[in-house]
C-alpha atoms as a PDB file:
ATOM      1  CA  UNK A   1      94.234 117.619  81.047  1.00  0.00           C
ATOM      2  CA  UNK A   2      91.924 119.928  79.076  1.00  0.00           C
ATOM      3  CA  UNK A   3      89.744 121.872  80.917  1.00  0.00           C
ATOM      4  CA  UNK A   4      86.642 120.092  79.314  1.00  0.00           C
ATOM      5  CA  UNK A   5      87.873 116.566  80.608  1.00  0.00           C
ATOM      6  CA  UNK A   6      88.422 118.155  84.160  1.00  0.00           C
ATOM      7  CA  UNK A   7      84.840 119.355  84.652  1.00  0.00           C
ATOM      8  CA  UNK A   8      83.340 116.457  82.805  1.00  0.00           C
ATOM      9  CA  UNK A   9      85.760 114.303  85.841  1.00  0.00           C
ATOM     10  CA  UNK A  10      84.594 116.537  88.545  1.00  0.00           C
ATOM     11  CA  UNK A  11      81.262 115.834  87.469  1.00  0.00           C
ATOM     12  CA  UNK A  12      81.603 112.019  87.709  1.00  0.00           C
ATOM     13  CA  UNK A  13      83.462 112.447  90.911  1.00  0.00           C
ATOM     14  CA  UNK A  14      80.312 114.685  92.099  1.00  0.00           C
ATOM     15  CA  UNK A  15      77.848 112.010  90.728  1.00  0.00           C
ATOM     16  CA  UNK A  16      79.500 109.182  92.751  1.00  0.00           C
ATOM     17  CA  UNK A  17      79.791 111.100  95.898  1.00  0.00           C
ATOM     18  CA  UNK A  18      76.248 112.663  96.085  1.00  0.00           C
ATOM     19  CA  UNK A  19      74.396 109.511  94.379  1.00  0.00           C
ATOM     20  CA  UNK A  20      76.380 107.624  97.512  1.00  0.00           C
ATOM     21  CA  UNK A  21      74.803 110.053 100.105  1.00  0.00           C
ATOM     22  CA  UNK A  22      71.635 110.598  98.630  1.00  0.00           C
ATOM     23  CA  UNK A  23      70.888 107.651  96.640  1.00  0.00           C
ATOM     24  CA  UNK A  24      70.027 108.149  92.454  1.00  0.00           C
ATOM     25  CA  UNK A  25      66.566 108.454  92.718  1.00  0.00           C
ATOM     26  CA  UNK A  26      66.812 111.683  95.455  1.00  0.00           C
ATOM     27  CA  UNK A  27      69.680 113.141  94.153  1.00  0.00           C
ATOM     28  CA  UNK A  28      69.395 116.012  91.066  1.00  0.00           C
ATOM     29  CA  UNK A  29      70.962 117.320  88.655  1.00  0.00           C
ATOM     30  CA  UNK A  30      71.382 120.229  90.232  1.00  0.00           C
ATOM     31  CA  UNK A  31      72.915 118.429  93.313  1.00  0.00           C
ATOM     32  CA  UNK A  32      75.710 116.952  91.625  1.00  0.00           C
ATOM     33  CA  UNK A  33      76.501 121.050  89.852  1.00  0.00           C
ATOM     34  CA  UNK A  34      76.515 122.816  93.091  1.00  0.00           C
ATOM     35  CA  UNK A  35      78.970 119.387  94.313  1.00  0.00           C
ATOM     36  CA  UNK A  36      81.173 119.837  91.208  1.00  0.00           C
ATOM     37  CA  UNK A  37      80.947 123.828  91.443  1.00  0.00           C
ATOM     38  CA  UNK A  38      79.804 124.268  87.877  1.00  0.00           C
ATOM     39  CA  UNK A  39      76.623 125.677  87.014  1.00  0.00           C
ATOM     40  CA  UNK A  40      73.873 123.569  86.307  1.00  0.00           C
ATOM     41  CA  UNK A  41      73.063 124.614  82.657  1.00  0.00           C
ATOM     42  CA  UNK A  42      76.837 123.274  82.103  1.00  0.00           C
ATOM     43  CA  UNK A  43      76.215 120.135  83.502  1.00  0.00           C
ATOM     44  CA  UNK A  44      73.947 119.092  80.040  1.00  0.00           C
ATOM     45  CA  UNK A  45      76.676 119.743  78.140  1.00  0.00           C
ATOM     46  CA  UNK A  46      78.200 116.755  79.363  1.00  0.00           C
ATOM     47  CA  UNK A  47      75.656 114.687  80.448  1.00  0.00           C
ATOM     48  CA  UNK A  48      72.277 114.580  78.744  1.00  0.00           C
ATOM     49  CA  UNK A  49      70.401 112.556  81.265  1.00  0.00           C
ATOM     50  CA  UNK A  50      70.995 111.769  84.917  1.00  0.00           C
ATOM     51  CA  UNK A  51      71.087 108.051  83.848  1.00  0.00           C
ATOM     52  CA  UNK A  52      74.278 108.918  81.848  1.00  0.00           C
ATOM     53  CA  UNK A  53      75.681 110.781  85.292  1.00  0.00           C
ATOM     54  CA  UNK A  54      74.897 107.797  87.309  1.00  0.00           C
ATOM     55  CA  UNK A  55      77.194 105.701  84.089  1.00  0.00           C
ATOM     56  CA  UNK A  56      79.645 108.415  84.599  1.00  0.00           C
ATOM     57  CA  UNK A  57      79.890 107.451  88.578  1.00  0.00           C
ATOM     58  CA  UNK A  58      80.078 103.965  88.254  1.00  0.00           C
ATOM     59  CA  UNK A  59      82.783 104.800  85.486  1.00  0.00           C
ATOM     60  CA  UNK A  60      84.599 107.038  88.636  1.00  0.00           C
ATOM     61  CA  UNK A  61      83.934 103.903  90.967  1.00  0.00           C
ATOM     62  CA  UNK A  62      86.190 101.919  88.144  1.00  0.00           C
ATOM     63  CA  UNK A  63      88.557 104.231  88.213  1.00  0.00           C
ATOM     64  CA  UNK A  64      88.958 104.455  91.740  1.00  0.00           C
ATOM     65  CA  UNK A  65      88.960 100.553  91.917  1.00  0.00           C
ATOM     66  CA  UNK A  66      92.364 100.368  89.735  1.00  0.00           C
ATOM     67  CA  UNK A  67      93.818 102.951  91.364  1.00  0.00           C
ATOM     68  CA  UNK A  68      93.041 101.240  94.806  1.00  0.00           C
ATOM     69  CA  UNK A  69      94.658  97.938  93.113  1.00  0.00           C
ATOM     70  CA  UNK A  70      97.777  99.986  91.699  1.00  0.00           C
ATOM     71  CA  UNK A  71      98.391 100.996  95.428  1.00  0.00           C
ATOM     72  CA  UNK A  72      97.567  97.190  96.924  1.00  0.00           C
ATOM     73  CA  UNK A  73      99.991  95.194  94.350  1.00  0.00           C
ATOM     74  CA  UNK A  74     102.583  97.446  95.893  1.00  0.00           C
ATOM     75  CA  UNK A  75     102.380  94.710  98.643  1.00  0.00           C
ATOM     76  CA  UNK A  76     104.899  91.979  98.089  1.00  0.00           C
ATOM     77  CA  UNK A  77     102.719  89.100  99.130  1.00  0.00           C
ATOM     78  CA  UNK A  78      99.289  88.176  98.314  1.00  0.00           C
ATOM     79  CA  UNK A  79      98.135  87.895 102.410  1.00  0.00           C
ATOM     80  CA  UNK A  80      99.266  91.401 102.956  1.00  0.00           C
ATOM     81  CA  UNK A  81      97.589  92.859  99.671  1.00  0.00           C
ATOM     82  CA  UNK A  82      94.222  91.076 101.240  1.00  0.00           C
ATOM     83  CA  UNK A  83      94.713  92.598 104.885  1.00  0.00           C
ATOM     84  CA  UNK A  84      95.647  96.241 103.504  1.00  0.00           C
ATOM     85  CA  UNK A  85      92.153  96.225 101.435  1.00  0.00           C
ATOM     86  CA  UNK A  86      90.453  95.012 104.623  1.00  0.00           C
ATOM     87  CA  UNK A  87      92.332  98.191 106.425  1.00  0.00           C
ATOM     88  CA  UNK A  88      91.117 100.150 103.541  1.00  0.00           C
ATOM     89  CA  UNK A  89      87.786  99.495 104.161  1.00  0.00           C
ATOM     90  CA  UNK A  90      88.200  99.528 107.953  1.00  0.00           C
ATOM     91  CA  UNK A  91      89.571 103.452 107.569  1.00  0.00           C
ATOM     92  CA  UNK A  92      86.239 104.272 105.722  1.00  0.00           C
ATOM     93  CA  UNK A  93      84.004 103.005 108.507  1.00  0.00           C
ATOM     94  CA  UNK A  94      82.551 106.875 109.257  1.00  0.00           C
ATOM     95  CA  UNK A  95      81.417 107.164 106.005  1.00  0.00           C
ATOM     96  CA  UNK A  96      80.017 103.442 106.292  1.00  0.00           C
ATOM     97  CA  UNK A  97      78.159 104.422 109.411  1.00  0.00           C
ATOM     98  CA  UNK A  98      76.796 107.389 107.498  1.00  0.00           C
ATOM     99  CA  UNK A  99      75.880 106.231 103.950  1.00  0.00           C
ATOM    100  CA  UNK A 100      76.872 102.479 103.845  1.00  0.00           C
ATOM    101  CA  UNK A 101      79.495 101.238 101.169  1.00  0.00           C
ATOM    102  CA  UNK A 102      79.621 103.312  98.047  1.00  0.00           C
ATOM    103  CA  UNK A 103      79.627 100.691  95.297  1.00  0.00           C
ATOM    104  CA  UNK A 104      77.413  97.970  97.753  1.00  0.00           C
ATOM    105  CA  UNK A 105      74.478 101.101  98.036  1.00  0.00           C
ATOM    106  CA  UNK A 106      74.799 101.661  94.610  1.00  0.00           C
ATOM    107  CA  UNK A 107      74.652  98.451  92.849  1.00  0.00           C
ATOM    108  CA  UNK A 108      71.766  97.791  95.045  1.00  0.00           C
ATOM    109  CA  UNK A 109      70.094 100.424  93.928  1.00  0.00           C
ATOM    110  CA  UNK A 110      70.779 100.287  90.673  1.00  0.00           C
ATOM    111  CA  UNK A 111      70.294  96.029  90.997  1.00  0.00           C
ATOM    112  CA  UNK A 112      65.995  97.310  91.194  1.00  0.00           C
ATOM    113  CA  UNK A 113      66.618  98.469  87.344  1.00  0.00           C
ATOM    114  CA  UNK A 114      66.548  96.452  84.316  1.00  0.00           C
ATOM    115  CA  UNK A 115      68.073  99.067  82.063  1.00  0.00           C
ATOM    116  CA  UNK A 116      71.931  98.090  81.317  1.00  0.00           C
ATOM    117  CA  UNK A 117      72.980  99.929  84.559  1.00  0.00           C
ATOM    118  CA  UNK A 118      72.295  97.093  86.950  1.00  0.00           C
ATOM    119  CA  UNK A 119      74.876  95.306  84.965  1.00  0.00           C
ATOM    120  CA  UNK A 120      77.774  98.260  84.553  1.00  0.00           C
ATOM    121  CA  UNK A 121      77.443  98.488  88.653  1.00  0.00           C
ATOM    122  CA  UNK A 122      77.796  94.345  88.991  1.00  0.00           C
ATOM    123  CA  UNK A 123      80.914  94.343  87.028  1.00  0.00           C
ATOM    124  CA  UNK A 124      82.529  96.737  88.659  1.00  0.00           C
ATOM    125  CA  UNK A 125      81.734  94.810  92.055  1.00  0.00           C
ATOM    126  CA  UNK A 126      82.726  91.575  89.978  1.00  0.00           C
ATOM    127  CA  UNK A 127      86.355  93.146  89.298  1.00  0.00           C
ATOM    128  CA  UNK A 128      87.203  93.621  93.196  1.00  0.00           C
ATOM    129  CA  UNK A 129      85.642  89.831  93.347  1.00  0.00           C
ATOM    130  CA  UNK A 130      88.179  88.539  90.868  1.00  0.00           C
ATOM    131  CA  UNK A 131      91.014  90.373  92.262  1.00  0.00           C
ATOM    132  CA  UNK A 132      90.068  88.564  95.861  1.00  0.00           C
ATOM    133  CA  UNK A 133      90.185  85.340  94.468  1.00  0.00           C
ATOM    134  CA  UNK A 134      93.428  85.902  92.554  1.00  0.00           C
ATOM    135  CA  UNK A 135      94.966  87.075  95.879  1.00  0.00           C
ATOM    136  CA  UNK A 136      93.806  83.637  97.573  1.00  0.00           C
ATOM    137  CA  UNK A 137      95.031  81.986  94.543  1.00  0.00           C
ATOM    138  CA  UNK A 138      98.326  83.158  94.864  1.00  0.00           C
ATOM    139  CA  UNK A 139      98.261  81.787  98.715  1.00  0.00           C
ATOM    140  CA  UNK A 140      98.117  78.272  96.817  1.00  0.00           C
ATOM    141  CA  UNK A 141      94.038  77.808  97.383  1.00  0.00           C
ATOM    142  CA  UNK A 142      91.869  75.785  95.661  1.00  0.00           C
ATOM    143  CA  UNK A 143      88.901  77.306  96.784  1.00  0.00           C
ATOM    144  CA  UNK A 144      89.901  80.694  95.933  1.00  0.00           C
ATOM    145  CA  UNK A 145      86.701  81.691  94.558  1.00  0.00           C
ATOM    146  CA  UNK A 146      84.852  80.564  97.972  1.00  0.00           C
ATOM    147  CA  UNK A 147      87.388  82.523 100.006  1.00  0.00           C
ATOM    148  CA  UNK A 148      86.909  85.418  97.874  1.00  0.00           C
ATOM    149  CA  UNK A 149      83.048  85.636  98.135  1.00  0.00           C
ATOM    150  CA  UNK A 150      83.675  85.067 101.758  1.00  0.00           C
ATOM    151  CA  UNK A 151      85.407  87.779 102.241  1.00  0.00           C
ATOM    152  CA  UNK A 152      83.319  90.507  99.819  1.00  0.00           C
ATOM    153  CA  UNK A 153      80.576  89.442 101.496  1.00  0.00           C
ATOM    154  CA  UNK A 154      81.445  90.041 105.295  1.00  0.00           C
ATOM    155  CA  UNK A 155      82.676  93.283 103.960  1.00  0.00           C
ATOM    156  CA  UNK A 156      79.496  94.040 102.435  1.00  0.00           C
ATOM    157  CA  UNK A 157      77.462  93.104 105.237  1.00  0.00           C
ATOM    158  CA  UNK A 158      79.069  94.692 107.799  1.00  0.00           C
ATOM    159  CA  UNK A 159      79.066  98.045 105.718  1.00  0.00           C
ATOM    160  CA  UNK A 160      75.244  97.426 105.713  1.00  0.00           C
ATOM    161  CA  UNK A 161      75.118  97.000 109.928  1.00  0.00           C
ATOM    162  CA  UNK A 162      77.683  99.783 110.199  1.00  0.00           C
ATOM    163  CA  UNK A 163      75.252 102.030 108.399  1.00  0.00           C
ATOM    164  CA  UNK A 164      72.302 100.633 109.785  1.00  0.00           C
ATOM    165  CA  UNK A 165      73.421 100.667 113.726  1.00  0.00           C
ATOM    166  CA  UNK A 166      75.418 103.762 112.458  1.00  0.00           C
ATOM    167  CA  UNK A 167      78.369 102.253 114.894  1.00  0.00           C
ATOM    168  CA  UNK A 168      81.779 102.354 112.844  1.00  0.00           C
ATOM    169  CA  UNK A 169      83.037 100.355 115.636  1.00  0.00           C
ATOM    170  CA  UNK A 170      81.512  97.318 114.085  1.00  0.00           C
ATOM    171  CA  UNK A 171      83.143  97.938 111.406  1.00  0.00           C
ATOM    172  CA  UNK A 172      86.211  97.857 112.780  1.00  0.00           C
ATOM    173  CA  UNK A 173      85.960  94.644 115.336  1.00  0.00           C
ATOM    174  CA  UNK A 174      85.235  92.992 111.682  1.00  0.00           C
ATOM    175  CA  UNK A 175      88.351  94.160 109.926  1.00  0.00           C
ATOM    176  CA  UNK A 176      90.078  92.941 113.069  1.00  0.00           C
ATOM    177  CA  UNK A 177      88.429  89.509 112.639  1.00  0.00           C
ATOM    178  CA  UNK A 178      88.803  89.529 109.082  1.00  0.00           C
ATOM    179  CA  UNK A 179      92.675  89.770 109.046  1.00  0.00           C
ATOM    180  CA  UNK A 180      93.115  87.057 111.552  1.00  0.00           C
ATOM    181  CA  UNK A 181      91.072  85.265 109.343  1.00  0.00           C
ATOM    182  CA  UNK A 182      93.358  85.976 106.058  1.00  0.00           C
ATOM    183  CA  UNK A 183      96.663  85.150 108.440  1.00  0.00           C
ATOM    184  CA  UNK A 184      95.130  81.810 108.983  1.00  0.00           C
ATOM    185  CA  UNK A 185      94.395  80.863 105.358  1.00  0.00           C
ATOM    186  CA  UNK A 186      97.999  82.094 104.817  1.00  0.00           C
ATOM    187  CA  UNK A 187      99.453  80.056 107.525  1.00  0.00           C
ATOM    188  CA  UNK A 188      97.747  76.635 106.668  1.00  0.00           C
ATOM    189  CA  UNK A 189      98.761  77.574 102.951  1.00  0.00           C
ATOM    190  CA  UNK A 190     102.344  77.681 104.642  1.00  0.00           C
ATOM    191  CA  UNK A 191     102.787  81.781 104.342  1.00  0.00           C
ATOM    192  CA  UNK A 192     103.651  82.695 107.591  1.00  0.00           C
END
């Protein structure tokens, strides 16, 4: 890695994690240097505007979204893959409680523009969507898509009460219910 592309990545990184905290319209440029740990005057060299940091984050929220999939397809079947994203998100429920879900506060955020934005945040939200419903599909459901909106959204909802009550315990009675919910898809799909 060239030592250009690792500060321009620690940037993004930065972006995605102080954006998530502080929300895009609070946060600075000079927030997201002192979270990266490279002066501020540096930080144009990469990014003109903050509008191309906050592309750069959602571009770091992609990222992290394959990787996350790359680490859940190591899960032989597709009711397992389901119930260790639901753990995923359940082992996250501090930072819920604190600052909500990262990619849910952001695309809502970013869902009050009209400037292209809106739209980069949505698909990255619509590629965890799709890979729901191809998990469901693969359990032999015809209303994969249903299931996987289902799911997304008690996810996203409950990040949004989690921060709101600021009780991670919510969080986690939900993951609970939601993987007894996934084992009984699978078991009246005949996956037990």
């Amino acid at each position: 890695m060239t030592r250009t592309a690792g500060k321009r990545e620690r940037l993004a990184a930065a972006a995605a994690e102080v954006f998530h905290q502080q929300g895009v319209e609070k946060t600075t440029i000079a927030d997201i240097a002192a979270a990266a740990g490279v002066p501020v005057g540096n930080v144009y060299y990469y990014f003109k505007t903050k509008d191309q940091l906050v592309q750069a984050a959602l571009g770091a929220h992609a990222l992290s979204l394959q990787e996350l999939i790359v680490v859940l397809e190591r899960h032989e079947q597709a009711r397992d893959r389901l119930k260790a994203l639901v753990r995923g998100w359940v082992e996250q429920r501090e930072v819920a409680a604190q600052f909500g879900c990262p990619t849910g506060t952001l695309a809502t955020e970013l869902g009050k523009r009209a400037d292209g934005l809106d739209r980069e945040s949505a698909a990255n939200m619509r590629a965890l969507l799709e890979w729901i419903e191809r998990q469901f599909a693969a359990m032999g459901r015809e209303d994969a898509g249903e299931l996987a909106v289902a799911l997304f959204a008690s996810y996203q909802g409950i990040s949004v009460l989690t921060n709101a009550f600021r009780d991670p315990e919510l969080m986690r009675a939900e993951g609970s219910r939601l993987e007894r919910w996934i084992d009984e898809f699978a078991a009246s799909s005949g996956m037990t």
